[in-house]
Protein backbone atom coordinates (compact mmCIF):
# COMPACT_ATOMS: atom_id res chain seq x y z
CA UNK A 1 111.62 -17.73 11.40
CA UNK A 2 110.70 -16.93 7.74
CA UNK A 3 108.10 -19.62 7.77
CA UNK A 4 106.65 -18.81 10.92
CA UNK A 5 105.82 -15.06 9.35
CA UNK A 6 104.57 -16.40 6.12
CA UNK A 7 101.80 -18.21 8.27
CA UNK A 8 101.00 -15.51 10.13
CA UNK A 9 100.35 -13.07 6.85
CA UNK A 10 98.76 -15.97 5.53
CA UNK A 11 96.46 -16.35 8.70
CA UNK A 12 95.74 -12.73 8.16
CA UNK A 13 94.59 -12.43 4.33
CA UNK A 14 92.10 -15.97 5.20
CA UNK A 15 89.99 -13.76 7.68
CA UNK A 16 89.75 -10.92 5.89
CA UNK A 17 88.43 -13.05 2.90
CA UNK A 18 86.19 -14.69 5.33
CA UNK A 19 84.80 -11.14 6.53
CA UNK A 20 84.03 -9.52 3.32
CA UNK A 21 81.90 -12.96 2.09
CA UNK A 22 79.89 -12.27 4.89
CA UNK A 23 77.47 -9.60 3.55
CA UNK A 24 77.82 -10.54 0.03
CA UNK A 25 76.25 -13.86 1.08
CA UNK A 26 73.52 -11.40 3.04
CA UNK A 27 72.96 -9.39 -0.05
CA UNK A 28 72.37 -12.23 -1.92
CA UNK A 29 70.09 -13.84 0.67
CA UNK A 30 67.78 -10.69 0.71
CA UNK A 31 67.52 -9.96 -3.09
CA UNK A 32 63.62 -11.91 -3.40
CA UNK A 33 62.94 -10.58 0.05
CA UNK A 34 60.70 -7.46 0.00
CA UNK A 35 62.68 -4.42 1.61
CA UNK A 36 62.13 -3.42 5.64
CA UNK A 37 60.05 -0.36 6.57
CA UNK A 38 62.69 2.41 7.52
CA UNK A 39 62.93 2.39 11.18
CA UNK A 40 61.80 5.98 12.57
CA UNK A 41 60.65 7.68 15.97
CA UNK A 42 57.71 6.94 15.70
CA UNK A 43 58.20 2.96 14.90
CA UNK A 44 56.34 2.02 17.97
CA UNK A 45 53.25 3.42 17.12
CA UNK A 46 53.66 1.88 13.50
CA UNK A 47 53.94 -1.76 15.27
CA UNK A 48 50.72 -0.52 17.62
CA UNK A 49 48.67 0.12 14.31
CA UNK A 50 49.82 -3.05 12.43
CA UNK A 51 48.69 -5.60 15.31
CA UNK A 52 45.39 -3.73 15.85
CA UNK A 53 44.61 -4.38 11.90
CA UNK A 54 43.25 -8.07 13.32
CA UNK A 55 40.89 -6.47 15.47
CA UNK A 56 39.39 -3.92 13.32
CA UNK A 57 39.05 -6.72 10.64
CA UNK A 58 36.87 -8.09 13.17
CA UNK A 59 34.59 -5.16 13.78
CA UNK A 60 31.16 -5.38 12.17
CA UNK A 61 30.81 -3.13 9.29
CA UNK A 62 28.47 0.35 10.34
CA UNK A 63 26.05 -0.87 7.43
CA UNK A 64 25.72 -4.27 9.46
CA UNK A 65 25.18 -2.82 12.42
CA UNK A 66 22.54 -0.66 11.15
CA UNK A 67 20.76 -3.73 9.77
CA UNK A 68 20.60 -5.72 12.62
CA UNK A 69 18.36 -3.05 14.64
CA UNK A 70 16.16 -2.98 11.54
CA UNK A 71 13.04 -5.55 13.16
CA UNK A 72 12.36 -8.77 10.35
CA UNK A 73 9.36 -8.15 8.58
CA UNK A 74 6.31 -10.86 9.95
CA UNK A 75 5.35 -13.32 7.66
CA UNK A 76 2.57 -12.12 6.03
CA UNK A 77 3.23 -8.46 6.89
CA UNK A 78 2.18 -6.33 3.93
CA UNK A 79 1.24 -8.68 1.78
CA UNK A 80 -2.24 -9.70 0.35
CA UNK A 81 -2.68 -13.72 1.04
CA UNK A 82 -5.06 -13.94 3.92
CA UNK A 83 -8.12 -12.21 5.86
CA UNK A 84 -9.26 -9.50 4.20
CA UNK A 85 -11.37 -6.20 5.23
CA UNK A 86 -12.15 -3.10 4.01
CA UNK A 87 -14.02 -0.38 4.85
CA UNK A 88 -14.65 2.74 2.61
CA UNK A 89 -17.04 5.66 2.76
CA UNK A 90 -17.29 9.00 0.18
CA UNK A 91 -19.60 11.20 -1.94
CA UNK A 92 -19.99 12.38 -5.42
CA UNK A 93 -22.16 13.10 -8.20
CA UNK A 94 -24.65 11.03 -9.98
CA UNK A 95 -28.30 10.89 -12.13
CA UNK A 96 -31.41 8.31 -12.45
CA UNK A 97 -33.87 8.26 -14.81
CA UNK A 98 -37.39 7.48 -13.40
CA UNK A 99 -40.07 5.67 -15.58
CA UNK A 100 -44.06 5.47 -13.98
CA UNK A 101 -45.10 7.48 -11.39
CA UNK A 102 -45.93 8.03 -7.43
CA UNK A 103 -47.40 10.78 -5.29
CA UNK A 104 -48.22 11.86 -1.81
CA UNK A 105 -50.66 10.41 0.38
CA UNK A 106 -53.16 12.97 -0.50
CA UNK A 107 -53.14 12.24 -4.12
CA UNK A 108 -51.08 15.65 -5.13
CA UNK A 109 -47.75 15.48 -6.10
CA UNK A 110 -47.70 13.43 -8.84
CA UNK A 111 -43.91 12.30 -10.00
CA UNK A 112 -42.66 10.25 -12.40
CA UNK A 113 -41.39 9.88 -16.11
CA UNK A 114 -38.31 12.46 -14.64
CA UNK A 115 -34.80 12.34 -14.42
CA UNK A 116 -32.54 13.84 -12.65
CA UNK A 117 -28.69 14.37 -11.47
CA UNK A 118 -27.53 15.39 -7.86
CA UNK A 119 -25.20 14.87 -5.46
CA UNK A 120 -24.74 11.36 -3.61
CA UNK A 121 -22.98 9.96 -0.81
CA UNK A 122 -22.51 6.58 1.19
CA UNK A 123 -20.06 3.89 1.55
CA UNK A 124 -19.24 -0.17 1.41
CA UNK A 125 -18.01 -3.12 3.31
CA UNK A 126 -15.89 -5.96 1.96
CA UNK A 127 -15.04 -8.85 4.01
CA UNK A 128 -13.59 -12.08 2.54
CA UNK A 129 -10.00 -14.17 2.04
CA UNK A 130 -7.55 -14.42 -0.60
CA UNK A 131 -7.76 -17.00 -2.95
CA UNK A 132 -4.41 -16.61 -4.86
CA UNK A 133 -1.64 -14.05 -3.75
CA UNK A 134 -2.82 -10.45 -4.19
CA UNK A 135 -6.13 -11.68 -5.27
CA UNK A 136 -9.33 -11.36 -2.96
CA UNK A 137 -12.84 -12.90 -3.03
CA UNK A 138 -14.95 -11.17 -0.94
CA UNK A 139 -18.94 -10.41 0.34
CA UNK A 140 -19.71 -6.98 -0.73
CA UNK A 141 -22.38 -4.72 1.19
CA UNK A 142 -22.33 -0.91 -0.05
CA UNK A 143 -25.53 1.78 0.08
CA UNK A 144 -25.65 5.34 -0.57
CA UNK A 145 -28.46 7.96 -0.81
CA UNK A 146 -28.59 10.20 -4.18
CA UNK A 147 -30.65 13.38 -4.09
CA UNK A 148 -31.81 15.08 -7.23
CA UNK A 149 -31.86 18.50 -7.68
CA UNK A 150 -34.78 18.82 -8.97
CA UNK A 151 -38.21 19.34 -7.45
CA UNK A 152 -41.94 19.48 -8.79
CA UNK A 153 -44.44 21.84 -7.45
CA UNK A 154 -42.44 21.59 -3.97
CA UNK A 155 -42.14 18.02 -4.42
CA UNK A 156 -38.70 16.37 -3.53
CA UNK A 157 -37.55 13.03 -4.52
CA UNK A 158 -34.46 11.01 -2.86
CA UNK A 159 -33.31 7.65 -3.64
CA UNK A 160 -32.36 5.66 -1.42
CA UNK A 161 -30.04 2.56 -2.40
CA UNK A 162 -28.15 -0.56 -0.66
CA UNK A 163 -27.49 -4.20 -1.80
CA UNK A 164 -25.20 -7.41 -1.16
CA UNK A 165 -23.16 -8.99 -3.71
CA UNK A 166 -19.87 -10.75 -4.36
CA UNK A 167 -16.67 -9.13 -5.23
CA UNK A 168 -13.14 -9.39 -6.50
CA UNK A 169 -9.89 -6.93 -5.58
CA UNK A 170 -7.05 -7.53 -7.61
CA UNK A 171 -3.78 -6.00 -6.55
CA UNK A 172 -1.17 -5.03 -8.31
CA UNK A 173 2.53 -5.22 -6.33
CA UNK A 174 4.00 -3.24 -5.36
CA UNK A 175 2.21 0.02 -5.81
CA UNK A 176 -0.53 -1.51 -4.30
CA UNK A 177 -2.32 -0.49 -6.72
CA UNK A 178 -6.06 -2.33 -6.97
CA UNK A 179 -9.51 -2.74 -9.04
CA UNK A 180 -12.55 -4.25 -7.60
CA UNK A 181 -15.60 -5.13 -9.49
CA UNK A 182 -18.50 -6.41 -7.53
CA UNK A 183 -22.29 -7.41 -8.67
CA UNK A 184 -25.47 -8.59 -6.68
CA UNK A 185 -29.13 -7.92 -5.77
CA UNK A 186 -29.76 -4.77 -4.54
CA UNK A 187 -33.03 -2.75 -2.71
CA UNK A 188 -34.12 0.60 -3.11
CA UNK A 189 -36.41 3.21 -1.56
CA UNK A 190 -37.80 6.55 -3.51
CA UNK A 191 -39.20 9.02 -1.29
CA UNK A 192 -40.98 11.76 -2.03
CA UNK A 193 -41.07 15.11 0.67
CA UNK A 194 -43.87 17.88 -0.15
CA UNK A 195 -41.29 21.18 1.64
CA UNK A 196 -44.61 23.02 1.26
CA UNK A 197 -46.24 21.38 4.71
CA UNK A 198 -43.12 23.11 6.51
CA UNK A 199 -43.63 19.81 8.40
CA UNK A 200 -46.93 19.97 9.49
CA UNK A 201 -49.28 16.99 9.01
CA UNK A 202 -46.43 14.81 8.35
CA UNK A 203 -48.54 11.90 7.46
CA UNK A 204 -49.53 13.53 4.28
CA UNK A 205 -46.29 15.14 3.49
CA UNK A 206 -44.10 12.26 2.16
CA UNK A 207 -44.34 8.75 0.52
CA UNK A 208 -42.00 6.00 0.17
CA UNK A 209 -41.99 3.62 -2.61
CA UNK A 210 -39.87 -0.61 -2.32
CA UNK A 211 -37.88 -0.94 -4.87
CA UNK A 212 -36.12 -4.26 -5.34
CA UNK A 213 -33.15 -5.05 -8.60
CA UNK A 214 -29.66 -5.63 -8.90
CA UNK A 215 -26.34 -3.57 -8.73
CA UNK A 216 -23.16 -3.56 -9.72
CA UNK A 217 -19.96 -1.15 -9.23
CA UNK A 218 -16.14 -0.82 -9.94
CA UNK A 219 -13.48 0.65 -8.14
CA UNK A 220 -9.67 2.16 -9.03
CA UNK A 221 -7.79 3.25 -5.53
CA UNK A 222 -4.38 3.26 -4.52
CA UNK A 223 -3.26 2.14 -0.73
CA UNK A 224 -0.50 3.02 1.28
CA UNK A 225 0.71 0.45 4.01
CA UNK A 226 0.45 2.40 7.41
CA UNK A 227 1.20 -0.65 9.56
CA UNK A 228 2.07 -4.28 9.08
CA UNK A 229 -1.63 -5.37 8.13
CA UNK A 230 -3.25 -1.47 7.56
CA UNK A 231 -3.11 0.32 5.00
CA UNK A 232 -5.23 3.41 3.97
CA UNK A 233 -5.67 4.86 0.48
CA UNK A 234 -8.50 6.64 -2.13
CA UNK A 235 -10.10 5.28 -4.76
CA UNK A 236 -12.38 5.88 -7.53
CA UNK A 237 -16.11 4.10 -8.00
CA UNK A 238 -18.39 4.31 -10.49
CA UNK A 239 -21.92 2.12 -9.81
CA UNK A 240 -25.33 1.29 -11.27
CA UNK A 241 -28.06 0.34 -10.32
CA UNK A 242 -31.63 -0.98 -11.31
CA UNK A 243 -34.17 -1.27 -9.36
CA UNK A 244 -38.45 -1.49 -10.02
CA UNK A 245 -41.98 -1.68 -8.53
CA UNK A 246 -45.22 -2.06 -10.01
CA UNK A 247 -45.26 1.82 -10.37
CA UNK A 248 -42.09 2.58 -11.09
CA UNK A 249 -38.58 1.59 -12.56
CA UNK A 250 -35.27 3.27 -11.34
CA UNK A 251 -31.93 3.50 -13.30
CA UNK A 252 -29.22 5.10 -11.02
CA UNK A 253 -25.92 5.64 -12.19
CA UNK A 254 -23.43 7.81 -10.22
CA UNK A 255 -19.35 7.82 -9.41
CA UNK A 256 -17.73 8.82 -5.94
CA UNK A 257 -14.41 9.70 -4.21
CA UNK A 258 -13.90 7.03 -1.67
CA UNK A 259 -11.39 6.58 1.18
CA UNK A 260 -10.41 3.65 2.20
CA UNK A 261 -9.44 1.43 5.30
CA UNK A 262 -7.72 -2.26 4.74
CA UNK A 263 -6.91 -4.51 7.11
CA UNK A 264 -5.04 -7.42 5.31
């Protein structure tokens, strides 16, 4: 009887050993393990926004998106490495300095040995191809028409100049900033207008002189790209000009405001 009671007390102490090992061993266990989030009302939602974190990891970033409705530049958009035209047109001031003489028709009017400053206005063409990036070789046609303020005994003068030559444009990236220096032969035509006929007998009341020389100009602008291949801008030009008959000899100098037109 006694030794059926000692095994039942001993029985008894063996599981309660066995039970209180039990969590030490868990402690143990989950000592390098980081600790659970608490559990709350609102764990649900908690789980929701931890499985969507996959999904928004996916989800192109709003600068990406933005960039991929931006359209690719075109290969050879804005740039200065192929065909090349320009048009420009402005006024300004300028003088010339007239050695021999001329006159009217009628033999009255006598000019010559003057100078003179006045206003003057006309324009260019450039047409050509790039020969290095940003740098152009071009045909260069320009004209303009100066008229002196002067006049003797009612007696008005205007000079009348053009040529063709050969040009460079260098650009300058990416201001587009440029300078273009251009030189050839170049034609002239003084005229001479008597305002005292108040334009009766016409035939007597001008004369026109050829002139034939060479000129040469430079330009300073700035452009602004207004398309792929367009761009429009202002520049600067300052030209000269010589230019000679049997009776007379012409030295023009002048500078205008131009505005230009590129297509490149």
């Amino acid at each position: 009887m006694k030794t059926a009671t000692m095994v039942s007390v001993l029985s008894g102490v063996a599981m309660l050993l066995a039970t209180a090992a039990v969590p030490v061993r868990s402690a143990r266990a989950d000592e390098g393990a980081a600790p659970a989030p608490a559990a709350t009302a609102g764990s649900g939602a908690t789980q929701g926004q931890q499985e969507a974190v996959p999904f928004e990891a996916q989800a192109p970033h709003p600068t990406a998106a933005l960039a991929s409705t931006v359209r690719p530049a075109r290969p050879g958009s804005r740039t200065h490495d192929g065909f090349f035209l320009r048009m420009s047109a402005g006024c300004g001031w300028g003088g010339q300095g007239v050695s021999g003489s001329m006159s009217l028709p009628d033999g009255s009017g006598r000019v010559g040995g003057l100078g003179g400053n006045g206003s003057i206005a006309g324009g260019a063409l450039q047409m050509g191809g790039a020969v290095a990036r940003d740098t152009i070789l071009h045909a260069h046609l320009w004209g303009h028409t100066a008229w002196p303020n002067e006049q003797v005994n009612g007696v008005y003068r205007a000079l009348f100049l053009g040529g063709m030559g050969i040009g460079v444009t260098r650009y300058f990236m990416p201001m587009n900033l440029f300078v273009t220096a251009a030189v050839g032969p170049a034609t002239g035509v003084m005229a001479l207008v008597d305002s005292r006929s108040g334009g009766r007998h016409r035939d007597r009341s001008h004369s026109t002189e050829l002139l034939a020389g060479f000129g040469a100009t430079v330009s300073v602008g700035n452009e602004w790209w207004v398309s792929d291949n367009w761009a429009i801008g202002v520049a600067l030009q300052l030209d000269y000009a010589h230019v000679r008959s049997e009776d007379l000899a012409v030295n023009h100098g002048g500078g205008k405001v131009l505005f230009t037109a590129t297509f490149d």
